[in-house]
PDB file of N, CA and C in Angstrom:
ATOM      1  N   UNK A   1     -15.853 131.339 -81.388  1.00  0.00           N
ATOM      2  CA  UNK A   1     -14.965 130.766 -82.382  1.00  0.00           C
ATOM      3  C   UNK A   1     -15.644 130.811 -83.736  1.00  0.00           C
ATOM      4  N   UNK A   2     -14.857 131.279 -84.767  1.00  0.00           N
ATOM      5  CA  UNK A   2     -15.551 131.262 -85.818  1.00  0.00           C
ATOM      6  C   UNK A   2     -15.470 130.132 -87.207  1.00  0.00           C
ATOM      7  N   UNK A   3     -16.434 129.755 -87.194  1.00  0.00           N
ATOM      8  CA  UNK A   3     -16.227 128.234 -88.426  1.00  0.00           C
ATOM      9  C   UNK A   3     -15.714 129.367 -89.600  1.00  0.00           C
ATOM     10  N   UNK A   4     -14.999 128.576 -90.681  1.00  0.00           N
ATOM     11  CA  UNK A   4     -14.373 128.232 -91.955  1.00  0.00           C
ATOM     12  C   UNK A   4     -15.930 128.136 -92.875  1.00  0.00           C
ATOM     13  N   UNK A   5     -16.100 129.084 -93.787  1.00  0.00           N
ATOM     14  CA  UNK A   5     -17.088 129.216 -94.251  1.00  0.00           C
ATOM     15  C   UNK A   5     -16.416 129.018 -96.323  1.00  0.00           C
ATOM     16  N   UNK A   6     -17.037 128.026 -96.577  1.00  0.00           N
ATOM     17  CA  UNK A   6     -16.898 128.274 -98.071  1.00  0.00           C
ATOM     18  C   UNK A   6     -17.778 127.927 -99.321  1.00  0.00           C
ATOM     19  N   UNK A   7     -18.332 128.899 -99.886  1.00  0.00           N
ATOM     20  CA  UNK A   7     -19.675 129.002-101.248  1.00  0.00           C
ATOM     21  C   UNK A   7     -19.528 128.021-101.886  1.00  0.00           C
ATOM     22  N   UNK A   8     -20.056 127.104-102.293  1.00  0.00           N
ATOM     23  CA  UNK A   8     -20.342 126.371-103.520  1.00  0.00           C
ATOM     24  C   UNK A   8     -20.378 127.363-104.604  1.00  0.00           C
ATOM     25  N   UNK A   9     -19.353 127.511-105.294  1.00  0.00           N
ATOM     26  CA  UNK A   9     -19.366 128.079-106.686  1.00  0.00           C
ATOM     27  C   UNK A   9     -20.067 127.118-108.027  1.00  0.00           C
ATOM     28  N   UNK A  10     -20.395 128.383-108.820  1.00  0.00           N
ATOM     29  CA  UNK A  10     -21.345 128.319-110.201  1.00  0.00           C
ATOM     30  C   UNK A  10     -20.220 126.808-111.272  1.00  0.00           C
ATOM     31  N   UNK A  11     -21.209 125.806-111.131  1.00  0.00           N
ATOM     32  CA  UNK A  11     -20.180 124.295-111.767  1.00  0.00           C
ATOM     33  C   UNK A  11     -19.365 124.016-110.907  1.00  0.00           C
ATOM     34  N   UNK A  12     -19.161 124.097-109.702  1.00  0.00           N
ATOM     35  CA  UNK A  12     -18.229 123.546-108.943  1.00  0.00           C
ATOM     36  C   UNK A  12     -18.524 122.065-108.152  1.00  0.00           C
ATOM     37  N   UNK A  13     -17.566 121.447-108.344  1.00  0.00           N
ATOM     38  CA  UNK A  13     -17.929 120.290-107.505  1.00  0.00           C
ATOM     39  C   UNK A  13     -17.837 120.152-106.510  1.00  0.00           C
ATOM     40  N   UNK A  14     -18.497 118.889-105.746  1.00  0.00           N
ATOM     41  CA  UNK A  14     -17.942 118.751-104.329  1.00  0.00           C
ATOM     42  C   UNK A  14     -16.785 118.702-103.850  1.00  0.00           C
ATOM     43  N   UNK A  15     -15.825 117.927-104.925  1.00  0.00           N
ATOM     44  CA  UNK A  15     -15.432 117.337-104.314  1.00  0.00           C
ATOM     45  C   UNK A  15     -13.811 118.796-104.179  1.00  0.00           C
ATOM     46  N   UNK A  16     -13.804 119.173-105.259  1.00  0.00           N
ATOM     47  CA  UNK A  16     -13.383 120.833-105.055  1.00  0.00           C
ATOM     48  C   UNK A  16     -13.384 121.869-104.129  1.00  0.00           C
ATOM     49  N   UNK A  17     -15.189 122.003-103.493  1.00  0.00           N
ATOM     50  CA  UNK A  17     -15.842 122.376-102.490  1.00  0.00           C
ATOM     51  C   UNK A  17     -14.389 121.960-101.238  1.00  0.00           C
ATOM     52  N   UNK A  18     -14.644 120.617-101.087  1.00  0.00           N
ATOM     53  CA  UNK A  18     -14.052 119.887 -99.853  1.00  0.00           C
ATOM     54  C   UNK A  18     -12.956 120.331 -99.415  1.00  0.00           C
ATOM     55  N   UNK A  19     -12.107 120.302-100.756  1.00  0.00           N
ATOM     56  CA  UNK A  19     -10.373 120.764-101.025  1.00  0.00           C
ATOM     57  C   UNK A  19     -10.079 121.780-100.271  1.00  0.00           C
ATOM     58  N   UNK A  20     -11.311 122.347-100.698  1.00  0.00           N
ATOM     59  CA  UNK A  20     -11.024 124.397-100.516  1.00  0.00           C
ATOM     60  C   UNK A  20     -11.394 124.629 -99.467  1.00  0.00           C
ATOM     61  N   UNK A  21     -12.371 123.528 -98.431  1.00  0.00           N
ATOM     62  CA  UNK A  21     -12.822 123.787 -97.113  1.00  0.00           C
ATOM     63  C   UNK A  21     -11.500 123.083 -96.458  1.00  0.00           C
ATOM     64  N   UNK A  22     -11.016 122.004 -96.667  1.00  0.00           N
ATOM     65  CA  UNK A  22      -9.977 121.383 -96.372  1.00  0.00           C
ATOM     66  C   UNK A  22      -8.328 122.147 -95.774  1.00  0.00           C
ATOM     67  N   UNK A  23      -7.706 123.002 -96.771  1.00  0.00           N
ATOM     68  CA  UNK A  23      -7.032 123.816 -96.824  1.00  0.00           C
ATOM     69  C   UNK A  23      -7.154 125.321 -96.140  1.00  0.00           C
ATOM     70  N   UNK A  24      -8.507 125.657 -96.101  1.00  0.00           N
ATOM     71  CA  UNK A  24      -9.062 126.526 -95.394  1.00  0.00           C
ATOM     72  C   UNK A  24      -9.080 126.304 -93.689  1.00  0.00           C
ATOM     73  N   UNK A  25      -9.375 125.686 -93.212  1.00  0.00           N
ATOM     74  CA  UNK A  25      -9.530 124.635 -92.087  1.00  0.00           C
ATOM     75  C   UNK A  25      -7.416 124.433 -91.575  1.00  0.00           C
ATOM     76  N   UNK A  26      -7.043 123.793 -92.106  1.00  0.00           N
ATOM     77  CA  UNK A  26      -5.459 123.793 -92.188  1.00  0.00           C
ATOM     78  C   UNK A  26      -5.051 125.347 -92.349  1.00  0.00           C
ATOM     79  N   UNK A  27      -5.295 126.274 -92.756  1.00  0.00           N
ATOM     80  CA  UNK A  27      -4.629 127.504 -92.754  1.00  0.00           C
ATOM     81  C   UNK A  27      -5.639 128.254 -91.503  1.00  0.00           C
ATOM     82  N   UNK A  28      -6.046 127.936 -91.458  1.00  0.00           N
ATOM     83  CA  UNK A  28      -6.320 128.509 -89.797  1.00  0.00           C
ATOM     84  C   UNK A  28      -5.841 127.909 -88.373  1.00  0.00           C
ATOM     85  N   UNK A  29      -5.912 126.456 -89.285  1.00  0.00           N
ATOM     86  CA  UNK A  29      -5.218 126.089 -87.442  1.00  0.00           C
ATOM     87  C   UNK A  29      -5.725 125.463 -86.612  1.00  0.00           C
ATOM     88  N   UNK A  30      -7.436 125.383 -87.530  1.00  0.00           N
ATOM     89  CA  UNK A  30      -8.130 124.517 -86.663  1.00  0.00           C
ATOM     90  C   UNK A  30      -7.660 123.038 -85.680  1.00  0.00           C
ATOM     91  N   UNK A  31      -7.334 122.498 -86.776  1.00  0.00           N
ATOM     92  CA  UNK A  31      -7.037 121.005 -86.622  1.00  0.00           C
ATOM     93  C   UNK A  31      -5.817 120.936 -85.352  1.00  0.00           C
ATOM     94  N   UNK A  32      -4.665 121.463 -85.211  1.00  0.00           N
ATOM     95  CA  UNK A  32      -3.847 121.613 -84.433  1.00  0.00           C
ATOM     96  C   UNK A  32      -4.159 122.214 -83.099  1.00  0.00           C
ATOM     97  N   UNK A  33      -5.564 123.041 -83.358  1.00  0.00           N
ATOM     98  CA  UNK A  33      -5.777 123.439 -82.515  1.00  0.00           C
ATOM     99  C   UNK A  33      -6.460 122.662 -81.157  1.00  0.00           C
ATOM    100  N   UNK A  34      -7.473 122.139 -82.054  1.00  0.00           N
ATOM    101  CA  UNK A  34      -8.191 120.979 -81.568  1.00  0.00           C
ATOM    102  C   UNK A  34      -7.409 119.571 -81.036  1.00  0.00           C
ATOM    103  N   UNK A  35      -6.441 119.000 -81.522  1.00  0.00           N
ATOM    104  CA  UNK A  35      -5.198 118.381 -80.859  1.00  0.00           C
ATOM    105  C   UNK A  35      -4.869 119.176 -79.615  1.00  0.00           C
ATOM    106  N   UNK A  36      -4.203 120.488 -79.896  1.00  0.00           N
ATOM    107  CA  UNK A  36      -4.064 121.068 -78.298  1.00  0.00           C
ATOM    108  C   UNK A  36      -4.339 120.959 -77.126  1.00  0.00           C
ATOM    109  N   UNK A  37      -5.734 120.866 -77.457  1.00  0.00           N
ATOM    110  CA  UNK A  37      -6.769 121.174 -76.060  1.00  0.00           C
ATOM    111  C   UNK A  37      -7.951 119.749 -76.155  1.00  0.00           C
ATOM    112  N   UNK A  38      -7.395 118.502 -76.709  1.00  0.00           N
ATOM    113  CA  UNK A  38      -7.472 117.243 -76.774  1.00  0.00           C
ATOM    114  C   UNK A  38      -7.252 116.634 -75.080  1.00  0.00           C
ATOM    115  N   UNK A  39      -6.078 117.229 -74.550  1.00  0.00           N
ATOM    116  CA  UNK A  39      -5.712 116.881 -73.138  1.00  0.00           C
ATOM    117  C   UNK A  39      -5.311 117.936 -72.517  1.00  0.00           C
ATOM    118  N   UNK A  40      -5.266 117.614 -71.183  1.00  0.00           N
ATOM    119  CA  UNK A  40      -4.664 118.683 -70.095  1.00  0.00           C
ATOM    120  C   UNK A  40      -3.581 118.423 -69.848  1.00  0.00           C
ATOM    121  N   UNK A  41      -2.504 119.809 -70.553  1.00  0.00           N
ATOM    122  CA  UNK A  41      -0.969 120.500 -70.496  1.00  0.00           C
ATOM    123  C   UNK A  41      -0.493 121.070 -69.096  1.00  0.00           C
ATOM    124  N   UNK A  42       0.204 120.195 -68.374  1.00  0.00           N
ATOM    125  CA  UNK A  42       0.404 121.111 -67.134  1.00  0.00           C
ATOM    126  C   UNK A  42       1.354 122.398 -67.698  1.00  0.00           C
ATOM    127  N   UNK A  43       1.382 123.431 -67.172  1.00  0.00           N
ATOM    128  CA  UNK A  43       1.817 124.666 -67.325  1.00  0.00           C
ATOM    129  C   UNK A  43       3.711 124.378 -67.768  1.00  0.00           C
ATOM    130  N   UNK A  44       4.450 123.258 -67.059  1.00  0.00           N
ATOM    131  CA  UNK A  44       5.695 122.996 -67.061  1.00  0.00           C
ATOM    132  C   UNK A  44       5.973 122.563 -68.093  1.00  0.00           C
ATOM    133  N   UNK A  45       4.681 121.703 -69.027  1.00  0.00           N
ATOM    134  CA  UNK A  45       4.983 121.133 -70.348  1.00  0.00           C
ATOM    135  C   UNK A  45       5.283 122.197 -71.481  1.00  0.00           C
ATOM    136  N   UNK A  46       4.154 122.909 -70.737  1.00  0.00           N
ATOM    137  CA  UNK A  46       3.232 123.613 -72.186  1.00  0.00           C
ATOM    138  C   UNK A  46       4.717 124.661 -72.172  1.00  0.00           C
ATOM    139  N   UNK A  47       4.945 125.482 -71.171  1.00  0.00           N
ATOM    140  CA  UNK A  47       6.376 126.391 -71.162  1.00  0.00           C
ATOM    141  C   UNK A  47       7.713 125.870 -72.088  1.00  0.00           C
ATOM    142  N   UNK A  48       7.554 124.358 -72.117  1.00  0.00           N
ATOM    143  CA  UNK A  48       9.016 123.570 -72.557  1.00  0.00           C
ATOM    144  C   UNK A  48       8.932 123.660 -73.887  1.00  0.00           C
ATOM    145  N   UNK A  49       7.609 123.453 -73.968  1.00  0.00           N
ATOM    146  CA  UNK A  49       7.067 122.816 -75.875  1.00  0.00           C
ATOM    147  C   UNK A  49       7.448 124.244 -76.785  1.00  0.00           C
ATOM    148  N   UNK A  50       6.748 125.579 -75.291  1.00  0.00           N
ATOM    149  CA  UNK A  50       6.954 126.784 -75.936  1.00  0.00           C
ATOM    150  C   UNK A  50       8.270 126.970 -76.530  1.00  0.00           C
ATOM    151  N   UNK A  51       9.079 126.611 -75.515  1.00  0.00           N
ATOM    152  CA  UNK A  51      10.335 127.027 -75.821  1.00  0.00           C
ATOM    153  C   UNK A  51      11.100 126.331 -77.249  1.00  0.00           C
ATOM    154  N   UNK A  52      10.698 125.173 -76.906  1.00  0.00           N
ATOM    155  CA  UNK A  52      11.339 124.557 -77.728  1.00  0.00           C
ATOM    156  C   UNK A  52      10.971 124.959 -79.469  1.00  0.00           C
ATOM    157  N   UNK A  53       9.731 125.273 -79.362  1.00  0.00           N
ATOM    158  CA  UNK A  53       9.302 125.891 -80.594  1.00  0.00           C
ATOM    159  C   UNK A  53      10.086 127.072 -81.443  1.00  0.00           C
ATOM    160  N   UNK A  54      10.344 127.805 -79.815  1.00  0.00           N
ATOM    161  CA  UNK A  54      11.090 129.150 -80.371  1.00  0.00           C
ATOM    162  C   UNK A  54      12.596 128.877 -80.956  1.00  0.00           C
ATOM    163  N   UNK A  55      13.436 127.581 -80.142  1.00  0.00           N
ATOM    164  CA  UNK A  55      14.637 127.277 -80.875  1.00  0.00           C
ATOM    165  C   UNK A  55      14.505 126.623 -81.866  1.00  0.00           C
ATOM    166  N   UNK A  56      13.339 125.689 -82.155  1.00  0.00           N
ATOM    167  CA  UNK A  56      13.735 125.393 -84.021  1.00  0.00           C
ATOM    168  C   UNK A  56      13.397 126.892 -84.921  1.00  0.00           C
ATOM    169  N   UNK A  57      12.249 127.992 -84.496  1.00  0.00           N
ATOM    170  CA  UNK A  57      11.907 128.646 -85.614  1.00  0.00           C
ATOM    171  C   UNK A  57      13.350 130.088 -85.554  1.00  0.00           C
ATOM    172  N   UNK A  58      14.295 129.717 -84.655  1.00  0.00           N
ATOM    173  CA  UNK A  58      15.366 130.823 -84.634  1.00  0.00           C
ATOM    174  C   UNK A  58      16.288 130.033 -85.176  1.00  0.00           C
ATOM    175  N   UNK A  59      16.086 128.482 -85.247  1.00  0.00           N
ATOM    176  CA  UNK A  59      17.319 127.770 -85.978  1.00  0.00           C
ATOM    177  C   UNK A  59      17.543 127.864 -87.571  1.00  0.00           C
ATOM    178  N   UNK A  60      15.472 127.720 -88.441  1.00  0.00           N
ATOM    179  CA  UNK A  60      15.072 127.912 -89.535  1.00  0.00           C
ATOM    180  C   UNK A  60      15.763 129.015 -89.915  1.00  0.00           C
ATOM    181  N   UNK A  61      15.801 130.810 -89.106  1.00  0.00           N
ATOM    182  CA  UNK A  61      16.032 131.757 -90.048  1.00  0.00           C
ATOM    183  C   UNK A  61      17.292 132.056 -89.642  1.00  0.00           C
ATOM    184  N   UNK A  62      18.575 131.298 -89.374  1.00  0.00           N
ATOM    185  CA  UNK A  62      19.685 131.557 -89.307  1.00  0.00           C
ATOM    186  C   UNK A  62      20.492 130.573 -90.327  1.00  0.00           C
TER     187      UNK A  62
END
């Protein structure tokens, strides 16, 4: 698995630093990811959740 890597730039602050590791971290997926696999999904859940995923994101582009 690969960590979210981000430079301290030339005058940059921390607290900037954080933002940009922050958002970085959220656009990968980490965080959700780590929720995921927080507990054990029996296979019947995890299939339903799938599904259900697929009818809101076919509901969004119609």
């Amino acid at each position: 698995m690969l960590v979210p890597e981000v430079r301290l730039g030339e005058g940059e602050s921390f607290e900037s630093l954080l933002r940009r590791f922050t958002r970085k971290v959220q656009q990968e997926g980490i965080i959700s990811e780590v929720r995921r696999r927080g507990f054990f999904e029996k296979p019947s859940i995890k299939r339903k959740r799938k599904e259900a995923t697929k009818r809101r994101k076919s509901n969004k582009t119609s």
